[in-house]
N, C-alpha and C. Protein backbone atom coordinates (compact mmCIF):
# COMPACT_ATOMS: atom_id res chain seq x y z
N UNK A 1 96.75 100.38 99.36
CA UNK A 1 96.27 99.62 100.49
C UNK A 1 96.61 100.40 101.75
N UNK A 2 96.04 100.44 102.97
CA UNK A 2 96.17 101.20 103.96
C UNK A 2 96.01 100.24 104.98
N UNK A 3 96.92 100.53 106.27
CA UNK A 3 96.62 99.38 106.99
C UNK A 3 96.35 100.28 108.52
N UNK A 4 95.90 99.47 109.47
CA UNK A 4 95.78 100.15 110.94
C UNK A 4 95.99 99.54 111.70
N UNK A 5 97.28 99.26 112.56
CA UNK A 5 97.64 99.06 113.72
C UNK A 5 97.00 99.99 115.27
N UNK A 6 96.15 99.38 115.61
CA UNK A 6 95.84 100.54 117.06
C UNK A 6 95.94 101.43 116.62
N UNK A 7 96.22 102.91 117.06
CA UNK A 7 96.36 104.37 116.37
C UNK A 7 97.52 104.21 115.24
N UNK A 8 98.22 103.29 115.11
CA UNK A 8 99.27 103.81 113.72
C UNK A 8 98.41 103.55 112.87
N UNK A 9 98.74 105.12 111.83
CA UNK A 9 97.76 104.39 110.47
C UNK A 9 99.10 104.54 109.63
N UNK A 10 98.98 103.88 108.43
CA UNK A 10 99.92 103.73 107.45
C UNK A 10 99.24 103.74 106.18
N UNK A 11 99.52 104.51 104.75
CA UNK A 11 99.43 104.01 103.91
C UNK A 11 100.41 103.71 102.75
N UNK A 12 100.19 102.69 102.05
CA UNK A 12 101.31 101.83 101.27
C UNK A 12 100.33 101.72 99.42
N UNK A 13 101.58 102.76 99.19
CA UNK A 13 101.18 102.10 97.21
C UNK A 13 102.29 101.46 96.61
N UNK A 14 101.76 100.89 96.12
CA UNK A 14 103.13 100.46 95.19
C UNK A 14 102.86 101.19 93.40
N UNK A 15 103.47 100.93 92.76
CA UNK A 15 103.86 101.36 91.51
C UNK A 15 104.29 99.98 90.54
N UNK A 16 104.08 99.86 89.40
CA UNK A 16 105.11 98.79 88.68
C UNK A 16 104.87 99.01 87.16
N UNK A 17 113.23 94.44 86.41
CA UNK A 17 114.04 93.54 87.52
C UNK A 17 114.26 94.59 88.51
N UNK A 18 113.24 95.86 89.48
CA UNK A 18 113.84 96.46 90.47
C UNK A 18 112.42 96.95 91.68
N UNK A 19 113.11 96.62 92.54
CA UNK A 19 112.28 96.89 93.61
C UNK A 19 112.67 98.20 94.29
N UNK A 20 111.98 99.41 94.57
CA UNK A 20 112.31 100.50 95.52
C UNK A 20 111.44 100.75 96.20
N UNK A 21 112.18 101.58 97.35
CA UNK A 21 111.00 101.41 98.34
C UNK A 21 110.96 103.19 98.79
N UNK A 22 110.69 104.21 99.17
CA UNK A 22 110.27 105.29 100.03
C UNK A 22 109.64 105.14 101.29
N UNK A 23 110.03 105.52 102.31
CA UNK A 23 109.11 105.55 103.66
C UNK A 23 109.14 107.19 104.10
N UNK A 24 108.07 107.79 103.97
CA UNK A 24 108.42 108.76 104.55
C UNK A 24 107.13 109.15 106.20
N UNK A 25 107.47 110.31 107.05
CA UNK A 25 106.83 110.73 107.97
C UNK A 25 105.67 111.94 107.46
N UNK A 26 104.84 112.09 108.24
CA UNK A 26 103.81 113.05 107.64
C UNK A 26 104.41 113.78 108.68
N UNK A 27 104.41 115.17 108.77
CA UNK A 27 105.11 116.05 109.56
C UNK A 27 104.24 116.02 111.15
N UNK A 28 102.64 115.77 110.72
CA UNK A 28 101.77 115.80 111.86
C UNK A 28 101.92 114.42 112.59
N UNK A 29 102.78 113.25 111.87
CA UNK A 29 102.64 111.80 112.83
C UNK A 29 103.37 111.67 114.19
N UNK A 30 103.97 112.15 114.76
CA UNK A 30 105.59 112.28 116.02
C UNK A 30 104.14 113.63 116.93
N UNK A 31 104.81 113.52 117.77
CA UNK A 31 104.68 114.31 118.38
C UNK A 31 105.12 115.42 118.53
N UNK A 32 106.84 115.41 118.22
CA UNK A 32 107.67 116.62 117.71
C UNK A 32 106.66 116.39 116.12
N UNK A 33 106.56 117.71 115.79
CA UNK A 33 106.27 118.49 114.40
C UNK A 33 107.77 117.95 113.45
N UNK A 34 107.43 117.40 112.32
CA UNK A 34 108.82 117.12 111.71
C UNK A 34 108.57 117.49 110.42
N UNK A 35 109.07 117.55 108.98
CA UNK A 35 108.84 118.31 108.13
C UNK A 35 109.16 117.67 106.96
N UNK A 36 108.34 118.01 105.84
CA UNK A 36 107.92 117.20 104.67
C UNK A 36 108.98 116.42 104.23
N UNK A 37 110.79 117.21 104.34
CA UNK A 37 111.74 116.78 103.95
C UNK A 37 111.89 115.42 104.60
N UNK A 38 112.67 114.37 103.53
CA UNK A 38 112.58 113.17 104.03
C UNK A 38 114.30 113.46 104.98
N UNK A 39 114.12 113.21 106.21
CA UNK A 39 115.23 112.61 106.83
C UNK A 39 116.38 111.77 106.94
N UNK A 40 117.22 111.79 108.04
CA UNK A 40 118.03 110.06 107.95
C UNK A 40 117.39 109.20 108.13
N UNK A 41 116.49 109.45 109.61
CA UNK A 41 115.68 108.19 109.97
C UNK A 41 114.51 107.65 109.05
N UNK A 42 114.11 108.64 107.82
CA UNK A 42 113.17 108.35 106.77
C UNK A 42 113.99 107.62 105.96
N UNK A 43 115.30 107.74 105.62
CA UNK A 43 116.15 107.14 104.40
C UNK A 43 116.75 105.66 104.91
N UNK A 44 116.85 105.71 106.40
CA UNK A 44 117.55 104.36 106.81
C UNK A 44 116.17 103.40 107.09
N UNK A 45 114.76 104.09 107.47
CA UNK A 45 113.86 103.35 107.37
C UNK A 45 113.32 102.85 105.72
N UNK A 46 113.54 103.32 105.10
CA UNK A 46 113.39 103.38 103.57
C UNK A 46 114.49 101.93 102.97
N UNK A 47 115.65 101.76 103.48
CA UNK A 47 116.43 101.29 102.83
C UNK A 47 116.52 99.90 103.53
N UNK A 48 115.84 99.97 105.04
CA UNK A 48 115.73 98.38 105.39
C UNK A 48 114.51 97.96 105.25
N UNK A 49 113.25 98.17 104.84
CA UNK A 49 112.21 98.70 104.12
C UNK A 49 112.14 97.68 102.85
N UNK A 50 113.13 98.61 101.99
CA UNK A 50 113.45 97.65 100.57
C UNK A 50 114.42 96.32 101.01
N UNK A 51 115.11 96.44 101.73
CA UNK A 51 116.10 94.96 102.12
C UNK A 51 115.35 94.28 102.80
N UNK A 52 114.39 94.27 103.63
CA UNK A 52 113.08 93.38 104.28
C UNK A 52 112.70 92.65 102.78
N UNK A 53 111.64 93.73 102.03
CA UNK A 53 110.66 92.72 100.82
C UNK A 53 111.47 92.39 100.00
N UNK A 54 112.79 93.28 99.87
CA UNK A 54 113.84 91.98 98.13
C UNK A 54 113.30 91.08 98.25
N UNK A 55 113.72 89.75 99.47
CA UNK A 55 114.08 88.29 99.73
C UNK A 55 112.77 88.03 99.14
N UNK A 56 111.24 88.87 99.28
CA UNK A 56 110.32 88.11 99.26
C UNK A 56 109.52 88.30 97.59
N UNK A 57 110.24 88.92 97.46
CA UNK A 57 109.29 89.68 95.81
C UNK A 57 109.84 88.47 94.85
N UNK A 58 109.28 88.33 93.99
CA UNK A 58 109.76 87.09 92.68
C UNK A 58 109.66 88.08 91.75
N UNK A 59 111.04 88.92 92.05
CA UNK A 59 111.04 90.17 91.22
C UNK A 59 111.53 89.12 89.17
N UNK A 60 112.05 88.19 89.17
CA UNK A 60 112.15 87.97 87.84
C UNK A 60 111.05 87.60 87.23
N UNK A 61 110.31 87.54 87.76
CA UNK A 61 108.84 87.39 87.27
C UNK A 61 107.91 88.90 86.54
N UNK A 62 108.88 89.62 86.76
CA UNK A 62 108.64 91.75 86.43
C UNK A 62 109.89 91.55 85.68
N UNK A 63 110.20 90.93 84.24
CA UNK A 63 111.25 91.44 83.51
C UNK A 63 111.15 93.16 83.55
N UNK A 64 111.97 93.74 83.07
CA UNK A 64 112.15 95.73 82.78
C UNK A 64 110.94 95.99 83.42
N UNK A 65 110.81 96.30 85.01
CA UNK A 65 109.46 96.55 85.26
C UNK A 65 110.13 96.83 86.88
N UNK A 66 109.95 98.21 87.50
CA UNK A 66 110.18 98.51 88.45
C UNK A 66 109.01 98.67 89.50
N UNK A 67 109.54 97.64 90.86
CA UNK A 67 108.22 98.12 91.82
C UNK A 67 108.30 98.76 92.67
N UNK A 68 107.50 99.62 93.04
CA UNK A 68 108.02 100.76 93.70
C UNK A 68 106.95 100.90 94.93
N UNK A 69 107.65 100.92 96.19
CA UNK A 69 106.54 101.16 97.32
C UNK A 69 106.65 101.96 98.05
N UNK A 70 105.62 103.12 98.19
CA UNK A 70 105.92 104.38 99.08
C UNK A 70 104.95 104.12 100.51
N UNK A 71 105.68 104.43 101.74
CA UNK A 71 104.99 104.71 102.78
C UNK A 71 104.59 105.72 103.06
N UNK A 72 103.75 106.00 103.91
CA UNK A 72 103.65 107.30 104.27
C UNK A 72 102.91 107.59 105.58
N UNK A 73 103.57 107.42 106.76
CA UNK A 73 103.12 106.87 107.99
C UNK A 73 102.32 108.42 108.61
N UNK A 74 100.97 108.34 108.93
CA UNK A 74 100.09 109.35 108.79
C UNK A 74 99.85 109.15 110.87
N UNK A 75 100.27 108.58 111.23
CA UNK A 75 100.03 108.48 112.83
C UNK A 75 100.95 107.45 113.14
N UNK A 76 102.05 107.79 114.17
CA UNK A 76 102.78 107.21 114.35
C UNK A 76 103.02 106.69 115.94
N UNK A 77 102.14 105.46 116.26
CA UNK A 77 101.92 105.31 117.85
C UNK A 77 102.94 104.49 118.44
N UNK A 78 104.24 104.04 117.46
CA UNK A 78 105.19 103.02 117.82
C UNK A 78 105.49 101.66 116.83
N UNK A 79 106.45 101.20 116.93
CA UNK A 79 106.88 99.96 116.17
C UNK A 79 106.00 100.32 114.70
N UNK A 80 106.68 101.33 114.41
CA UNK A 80 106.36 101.97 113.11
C UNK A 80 107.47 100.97 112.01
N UNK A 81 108.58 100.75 112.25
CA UNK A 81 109.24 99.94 111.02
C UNK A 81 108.65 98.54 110.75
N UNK A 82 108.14 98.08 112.23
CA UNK A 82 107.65 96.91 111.83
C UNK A 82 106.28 96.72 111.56
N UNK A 83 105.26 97.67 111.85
CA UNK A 83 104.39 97.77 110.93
C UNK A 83 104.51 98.33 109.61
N UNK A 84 105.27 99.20 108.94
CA UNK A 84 105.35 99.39 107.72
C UNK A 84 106.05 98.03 106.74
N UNK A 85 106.88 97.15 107.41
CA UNK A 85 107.41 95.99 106.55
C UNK A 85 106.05 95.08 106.38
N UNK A 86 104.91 95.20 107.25
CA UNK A 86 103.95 94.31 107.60
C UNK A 86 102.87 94.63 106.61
N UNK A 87 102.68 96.03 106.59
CA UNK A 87 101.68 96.93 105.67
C UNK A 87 102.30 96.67 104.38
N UNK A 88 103.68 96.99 103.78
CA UNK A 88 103.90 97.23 102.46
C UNK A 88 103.70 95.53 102.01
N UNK A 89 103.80 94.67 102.64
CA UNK A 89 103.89 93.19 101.91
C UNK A 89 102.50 93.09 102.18
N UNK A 90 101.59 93.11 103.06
CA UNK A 90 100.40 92.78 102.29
C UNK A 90 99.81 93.85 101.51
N UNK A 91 100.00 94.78 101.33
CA UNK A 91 99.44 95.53 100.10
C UNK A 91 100.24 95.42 98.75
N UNK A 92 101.43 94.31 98.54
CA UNK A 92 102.02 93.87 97.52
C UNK A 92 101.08 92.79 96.94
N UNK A 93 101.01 91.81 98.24
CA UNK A 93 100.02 90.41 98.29
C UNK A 93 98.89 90.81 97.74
N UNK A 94 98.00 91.97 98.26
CA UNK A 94 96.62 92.34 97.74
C UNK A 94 96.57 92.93 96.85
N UNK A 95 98.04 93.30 95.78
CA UNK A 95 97.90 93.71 94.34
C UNK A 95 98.34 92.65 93.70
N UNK A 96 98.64 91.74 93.60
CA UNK A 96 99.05 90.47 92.92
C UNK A 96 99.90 90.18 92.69
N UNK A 97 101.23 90.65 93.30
CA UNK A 97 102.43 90.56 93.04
C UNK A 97 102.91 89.12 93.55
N UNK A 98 103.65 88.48 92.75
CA UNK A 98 104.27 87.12 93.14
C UNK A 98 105.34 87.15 93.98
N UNK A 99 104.93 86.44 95.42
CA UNK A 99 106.16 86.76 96.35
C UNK A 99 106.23 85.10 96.73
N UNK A 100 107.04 85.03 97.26
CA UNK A 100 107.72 84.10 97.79
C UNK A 100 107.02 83.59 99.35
N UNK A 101 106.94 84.60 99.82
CA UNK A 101 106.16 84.15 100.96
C UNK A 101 105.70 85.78 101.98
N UNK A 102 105.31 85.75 102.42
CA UNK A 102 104.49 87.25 103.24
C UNK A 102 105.89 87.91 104.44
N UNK A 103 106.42 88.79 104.32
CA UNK A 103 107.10 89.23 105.07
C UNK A 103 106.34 90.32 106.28
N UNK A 104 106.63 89.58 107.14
CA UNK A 104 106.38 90.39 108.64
C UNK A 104 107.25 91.08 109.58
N UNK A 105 106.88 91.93 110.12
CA UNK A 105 107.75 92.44 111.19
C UNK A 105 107.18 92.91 112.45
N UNK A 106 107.95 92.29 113.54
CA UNK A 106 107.69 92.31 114.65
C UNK A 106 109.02 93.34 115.52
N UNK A 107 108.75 94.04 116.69
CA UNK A 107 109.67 94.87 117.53
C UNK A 107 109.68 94.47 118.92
N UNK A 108 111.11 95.01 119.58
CA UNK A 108 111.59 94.54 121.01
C UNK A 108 112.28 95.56 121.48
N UNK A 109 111.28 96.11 122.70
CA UNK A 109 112.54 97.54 123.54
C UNK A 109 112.72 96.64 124.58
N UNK A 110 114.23 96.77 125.05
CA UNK A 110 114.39 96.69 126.48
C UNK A 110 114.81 97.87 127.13
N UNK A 111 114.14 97.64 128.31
CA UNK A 111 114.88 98.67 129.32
C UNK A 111 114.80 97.95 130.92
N UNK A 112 116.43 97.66 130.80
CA UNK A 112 116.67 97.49 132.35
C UNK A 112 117.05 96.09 131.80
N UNK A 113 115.65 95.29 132.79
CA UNK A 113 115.19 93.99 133.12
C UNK A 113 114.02 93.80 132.71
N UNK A 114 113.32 95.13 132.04
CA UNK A 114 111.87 94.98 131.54
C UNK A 114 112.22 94.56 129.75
N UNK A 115 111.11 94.20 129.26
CA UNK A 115 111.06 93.75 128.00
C UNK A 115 109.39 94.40 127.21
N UNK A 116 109.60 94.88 126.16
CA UNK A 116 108.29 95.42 125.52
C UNK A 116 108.49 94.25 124.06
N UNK A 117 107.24 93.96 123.78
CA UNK A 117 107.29 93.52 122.41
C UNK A 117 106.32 94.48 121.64
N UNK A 118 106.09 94.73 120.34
CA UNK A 118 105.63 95.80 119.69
C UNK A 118 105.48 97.06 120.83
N UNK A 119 106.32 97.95 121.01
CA UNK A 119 106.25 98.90 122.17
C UNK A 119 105.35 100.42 121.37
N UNK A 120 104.91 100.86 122.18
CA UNK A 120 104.27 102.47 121.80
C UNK A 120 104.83 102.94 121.52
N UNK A 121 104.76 104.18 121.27
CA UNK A 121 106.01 105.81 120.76
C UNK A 121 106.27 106.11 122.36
N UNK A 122 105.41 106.28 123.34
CA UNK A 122 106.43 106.84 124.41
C UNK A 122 107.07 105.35 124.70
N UNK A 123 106.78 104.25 124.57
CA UNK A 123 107.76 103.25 125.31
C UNK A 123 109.05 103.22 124.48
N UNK A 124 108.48 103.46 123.49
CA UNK A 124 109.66 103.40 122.71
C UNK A 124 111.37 104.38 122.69
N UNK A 125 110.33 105.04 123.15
CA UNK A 125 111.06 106.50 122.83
C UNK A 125 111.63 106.65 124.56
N UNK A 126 111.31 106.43 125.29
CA UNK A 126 111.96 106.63 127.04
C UNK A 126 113.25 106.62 127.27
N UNK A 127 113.68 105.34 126.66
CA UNK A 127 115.23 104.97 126.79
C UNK A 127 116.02 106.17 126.17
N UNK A 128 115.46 106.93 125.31
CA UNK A 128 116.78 107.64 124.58
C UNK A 128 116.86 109.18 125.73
N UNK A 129 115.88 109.37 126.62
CA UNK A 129 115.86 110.01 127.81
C UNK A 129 117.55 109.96 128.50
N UNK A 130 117.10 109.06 129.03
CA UNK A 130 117.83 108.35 129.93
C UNK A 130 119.64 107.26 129.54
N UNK A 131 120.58 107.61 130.27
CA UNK A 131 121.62 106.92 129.69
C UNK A 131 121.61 105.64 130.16
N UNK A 132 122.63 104.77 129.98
CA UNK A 132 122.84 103.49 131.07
C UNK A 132 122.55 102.46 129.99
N UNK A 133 123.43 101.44 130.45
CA UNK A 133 123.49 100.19 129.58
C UNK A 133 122.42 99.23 129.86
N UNK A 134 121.77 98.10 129.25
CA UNK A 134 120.63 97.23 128.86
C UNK A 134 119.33 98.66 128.38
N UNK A 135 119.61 99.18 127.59
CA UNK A 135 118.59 99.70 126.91
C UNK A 135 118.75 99.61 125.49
N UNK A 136 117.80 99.12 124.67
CA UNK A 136 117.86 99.43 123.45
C UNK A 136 116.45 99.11 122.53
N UNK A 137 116.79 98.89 121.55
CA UNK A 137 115.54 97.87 120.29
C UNK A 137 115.85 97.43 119.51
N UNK A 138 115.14 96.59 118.93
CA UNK A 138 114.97 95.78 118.09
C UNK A 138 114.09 95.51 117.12
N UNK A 139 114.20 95.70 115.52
CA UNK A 139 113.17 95.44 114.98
C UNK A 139 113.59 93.79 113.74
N UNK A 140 112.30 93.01 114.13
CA UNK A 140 113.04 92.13 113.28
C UNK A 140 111.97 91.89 111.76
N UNK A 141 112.33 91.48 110.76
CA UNK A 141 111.41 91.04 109.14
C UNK A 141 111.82 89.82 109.27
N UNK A 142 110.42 89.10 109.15
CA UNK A 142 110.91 88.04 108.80
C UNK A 142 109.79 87.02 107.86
N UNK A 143 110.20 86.08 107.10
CA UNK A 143 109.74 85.41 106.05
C UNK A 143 109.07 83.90 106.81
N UNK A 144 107.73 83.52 107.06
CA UNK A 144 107.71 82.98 108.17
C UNK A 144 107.35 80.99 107.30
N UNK A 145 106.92 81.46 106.16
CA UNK A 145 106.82 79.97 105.18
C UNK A 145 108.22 79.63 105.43
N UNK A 146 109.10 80.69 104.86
CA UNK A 146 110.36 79.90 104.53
C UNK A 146 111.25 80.16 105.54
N UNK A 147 111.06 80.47 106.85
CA UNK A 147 111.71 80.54 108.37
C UNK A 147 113.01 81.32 107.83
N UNK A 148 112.80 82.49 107.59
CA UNK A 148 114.15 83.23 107.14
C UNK A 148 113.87 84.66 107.16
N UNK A 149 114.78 85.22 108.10
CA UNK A 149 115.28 86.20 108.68
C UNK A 149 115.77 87.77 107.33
N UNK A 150 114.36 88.30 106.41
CA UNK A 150 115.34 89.12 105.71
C UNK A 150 115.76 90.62 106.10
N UNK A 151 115.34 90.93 107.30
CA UNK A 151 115.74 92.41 108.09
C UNK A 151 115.85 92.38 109.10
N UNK A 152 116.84 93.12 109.57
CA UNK A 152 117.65 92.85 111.32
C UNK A 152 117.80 94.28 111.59
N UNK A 153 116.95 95.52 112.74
CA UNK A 153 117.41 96.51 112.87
C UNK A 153 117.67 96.71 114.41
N UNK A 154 118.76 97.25 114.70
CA UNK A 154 118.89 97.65 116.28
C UNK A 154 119.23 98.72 116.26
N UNK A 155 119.25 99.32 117.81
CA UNK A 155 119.49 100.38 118.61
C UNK A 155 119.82 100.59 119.81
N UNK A 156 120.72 101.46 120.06
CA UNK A 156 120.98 101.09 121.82
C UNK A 156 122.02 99.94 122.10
N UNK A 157 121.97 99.81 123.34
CA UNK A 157 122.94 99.05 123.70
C UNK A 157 122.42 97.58 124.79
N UNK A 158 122.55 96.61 123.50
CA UNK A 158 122.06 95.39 124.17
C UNK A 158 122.83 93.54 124.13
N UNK A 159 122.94 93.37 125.40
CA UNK A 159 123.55 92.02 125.27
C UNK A 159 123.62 91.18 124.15
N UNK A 160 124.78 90.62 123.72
CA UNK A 160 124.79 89.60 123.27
C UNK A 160 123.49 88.40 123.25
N UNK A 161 123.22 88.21 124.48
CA UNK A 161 122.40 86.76 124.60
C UNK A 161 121.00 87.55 124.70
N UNK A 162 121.20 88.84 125.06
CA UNK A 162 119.63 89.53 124.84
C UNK A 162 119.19 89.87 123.66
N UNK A 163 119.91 89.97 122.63
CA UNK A 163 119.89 90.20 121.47
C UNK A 163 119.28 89.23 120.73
N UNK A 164 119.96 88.12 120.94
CA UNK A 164 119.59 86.66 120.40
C UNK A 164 118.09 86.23 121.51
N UNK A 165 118.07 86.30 122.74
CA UNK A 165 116.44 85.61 122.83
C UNK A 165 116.01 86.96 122.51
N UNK A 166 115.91 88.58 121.90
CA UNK A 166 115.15 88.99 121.32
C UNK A 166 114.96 88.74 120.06
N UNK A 167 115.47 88.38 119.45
CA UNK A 167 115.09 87.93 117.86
C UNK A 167 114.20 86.95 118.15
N UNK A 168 114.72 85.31 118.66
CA UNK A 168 113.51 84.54 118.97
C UNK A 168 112.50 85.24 119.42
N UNK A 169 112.05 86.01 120.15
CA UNK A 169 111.02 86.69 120.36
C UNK A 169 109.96 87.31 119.63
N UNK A 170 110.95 88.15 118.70
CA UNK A 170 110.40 88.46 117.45
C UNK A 170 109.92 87.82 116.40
N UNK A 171 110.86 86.90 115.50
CA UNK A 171 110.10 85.44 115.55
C UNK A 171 108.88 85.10 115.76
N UNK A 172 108.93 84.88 116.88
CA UNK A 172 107.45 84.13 117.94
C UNK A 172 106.48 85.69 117.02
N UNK A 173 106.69 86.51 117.64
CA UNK A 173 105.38 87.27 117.56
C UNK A 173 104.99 87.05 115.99
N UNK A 174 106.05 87.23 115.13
CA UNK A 174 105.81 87.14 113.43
C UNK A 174 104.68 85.78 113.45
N UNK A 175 105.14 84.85 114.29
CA UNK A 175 104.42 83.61 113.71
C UNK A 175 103.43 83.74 113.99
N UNK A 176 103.17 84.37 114.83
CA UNK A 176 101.97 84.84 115.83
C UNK A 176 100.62 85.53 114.70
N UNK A 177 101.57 86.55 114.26
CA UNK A 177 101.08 87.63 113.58
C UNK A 177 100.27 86.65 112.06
N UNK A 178 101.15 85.83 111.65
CA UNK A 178 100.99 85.33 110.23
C UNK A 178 99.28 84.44 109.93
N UNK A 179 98.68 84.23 110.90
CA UNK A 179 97.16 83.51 110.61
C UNK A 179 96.63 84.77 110.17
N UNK A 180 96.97 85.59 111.06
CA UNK A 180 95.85 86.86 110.91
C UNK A 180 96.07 87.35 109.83
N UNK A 181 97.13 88.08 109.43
CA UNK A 181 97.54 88.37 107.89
C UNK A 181 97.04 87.40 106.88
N UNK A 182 97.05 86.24 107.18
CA UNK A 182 96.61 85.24 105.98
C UNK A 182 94.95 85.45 105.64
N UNK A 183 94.50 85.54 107.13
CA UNK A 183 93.17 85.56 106.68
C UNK A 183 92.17 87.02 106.61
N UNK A 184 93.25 87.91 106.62
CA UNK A 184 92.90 89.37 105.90
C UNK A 184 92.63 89.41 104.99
N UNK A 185 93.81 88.63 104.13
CA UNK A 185 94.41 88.65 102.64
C UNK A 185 93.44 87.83 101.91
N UNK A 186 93.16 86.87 102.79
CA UNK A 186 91.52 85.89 102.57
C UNK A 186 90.38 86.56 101.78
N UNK A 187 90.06 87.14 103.12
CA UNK A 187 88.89 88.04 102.92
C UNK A 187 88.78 89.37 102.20
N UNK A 188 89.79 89.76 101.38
CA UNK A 188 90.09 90.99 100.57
C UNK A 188 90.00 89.93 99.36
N UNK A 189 90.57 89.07 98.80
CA UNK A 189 90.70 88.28 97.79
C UNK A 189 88.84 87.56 97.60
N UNK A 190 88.28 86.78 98.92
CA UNK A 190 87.01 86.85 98.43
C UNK A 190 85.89 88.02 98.42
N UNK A 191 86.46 89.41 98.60
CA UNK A 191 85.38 90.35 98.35
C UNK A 191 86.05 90.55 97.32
N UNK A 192 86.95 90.81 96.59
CA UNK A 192 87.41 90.86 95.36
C UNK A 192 86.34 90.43 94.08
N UNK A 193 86.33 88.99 94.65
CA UNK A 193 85.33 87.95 93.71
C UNK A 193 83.92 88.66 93.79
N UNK A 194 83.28 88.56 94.91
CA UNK A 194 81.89 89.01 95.00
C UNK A 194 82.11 90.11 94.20
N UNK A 195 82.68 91.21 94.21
CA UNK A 195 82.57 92.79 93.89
C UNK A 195 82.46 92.12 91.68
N UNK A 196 83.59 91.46 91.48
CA UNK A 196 83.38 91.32 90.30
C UNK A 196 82.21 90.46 89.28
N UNK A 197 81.70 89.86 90.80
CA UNK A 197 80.52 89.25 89.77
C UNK A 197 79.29 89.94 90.07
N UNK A 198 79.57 91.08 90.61
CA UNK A 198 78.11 92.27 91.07
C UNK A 198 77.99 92.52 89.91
N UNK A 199 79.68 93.08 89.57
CA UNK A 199 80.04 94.24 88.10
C UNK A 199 79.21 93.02 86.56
């Protein structure tokens, strides 16, 4: 399944009691040139990645049966973790995997007194320019049937109470996000049907 956020493109396969996940960068997605080898920031995106979809997979439902989901982010225009948690669960959903409920992810830069929600690659990326405290991000996963929180990522350096109305924030946008996802997943499931009663 392949998904497209504005210029991020992403694509997501899965494979199939164990869930793993891979995220890696295409060397051409950044603007810096980066290289086939998977990274830290490929391995720590990889590993909250798999701790996002655990909560949501009804992995005992796959006795001895491993699922395996590779990213592979081919244009990278910003709030890349939280579109890849967004991409790999509905391309779980649109292979038939039994989940619990659709995991989303939504992102939060601050800088200053300003606030970004899903921010670009340069918005994203500005703060690490520049030093000084109220800058950072936020990426949040979250499970929006069952109002539960399964990935929490930050960066930078951000308030206590900014921290917390950014999660609500994030939140909000997930819920935001969740009609539309539903009725993607809609319309892939009834062309599904049509395509098989062509065949």
């Amino acid at each position: 399944s392949s998904c497209n956020f504005g210029f991020l493109k992403q694509l997501c396969v899965f494979l199939c009691l164990r869930l793993t996940t891979d995220m890696r960068f295409a060397p051409f997605s950044c603007p810096e040139r980066g290289s086939w080898i998977q990274g830290s920031q490929d391995k720590d995106f990889s590993l909250m990645l798999q701790e996002s979809l655990q909560p949501a997979v009804c992995l005992h439902r796959y006795p001895r049966s491993q699922i395996e989901v590779n990213v592979m982010v081919l244009e990278n225009s910003g709030s890349v973790l939280a579109h890849a948690v967004t991409c790999a669960s509905m391309a779980l959903a649109d292979a038939g995997i039994e989940m619990y409920d659709l995991v989303l992810g939504c992102s939060l830069r601050q800088d200053g007194a300003s606030y970004v929600v899903d921010p670009t690659y340069p918005e994203e990326n500005s703060w690490k320019s520049g030093g000084g405290e109220k800058r950072g991000g936020l990426t949040v996963a979250f499970l929006p049937s069952l109002n539960q929180v399964s990935g929490l990522q930050s960066d930078g350096e951000m308030a206590e109470e900014t921290l917390t109305a950014g999660i609500r924030t994030c939140i909000e946008g997930c819920y935001k996000l969740y009609p539309v996802v539903q009725q993607a997943l809609m319309k892939a499931v009834r062309q599904a049907l049509v395509d098989t009663r062509v065949v």
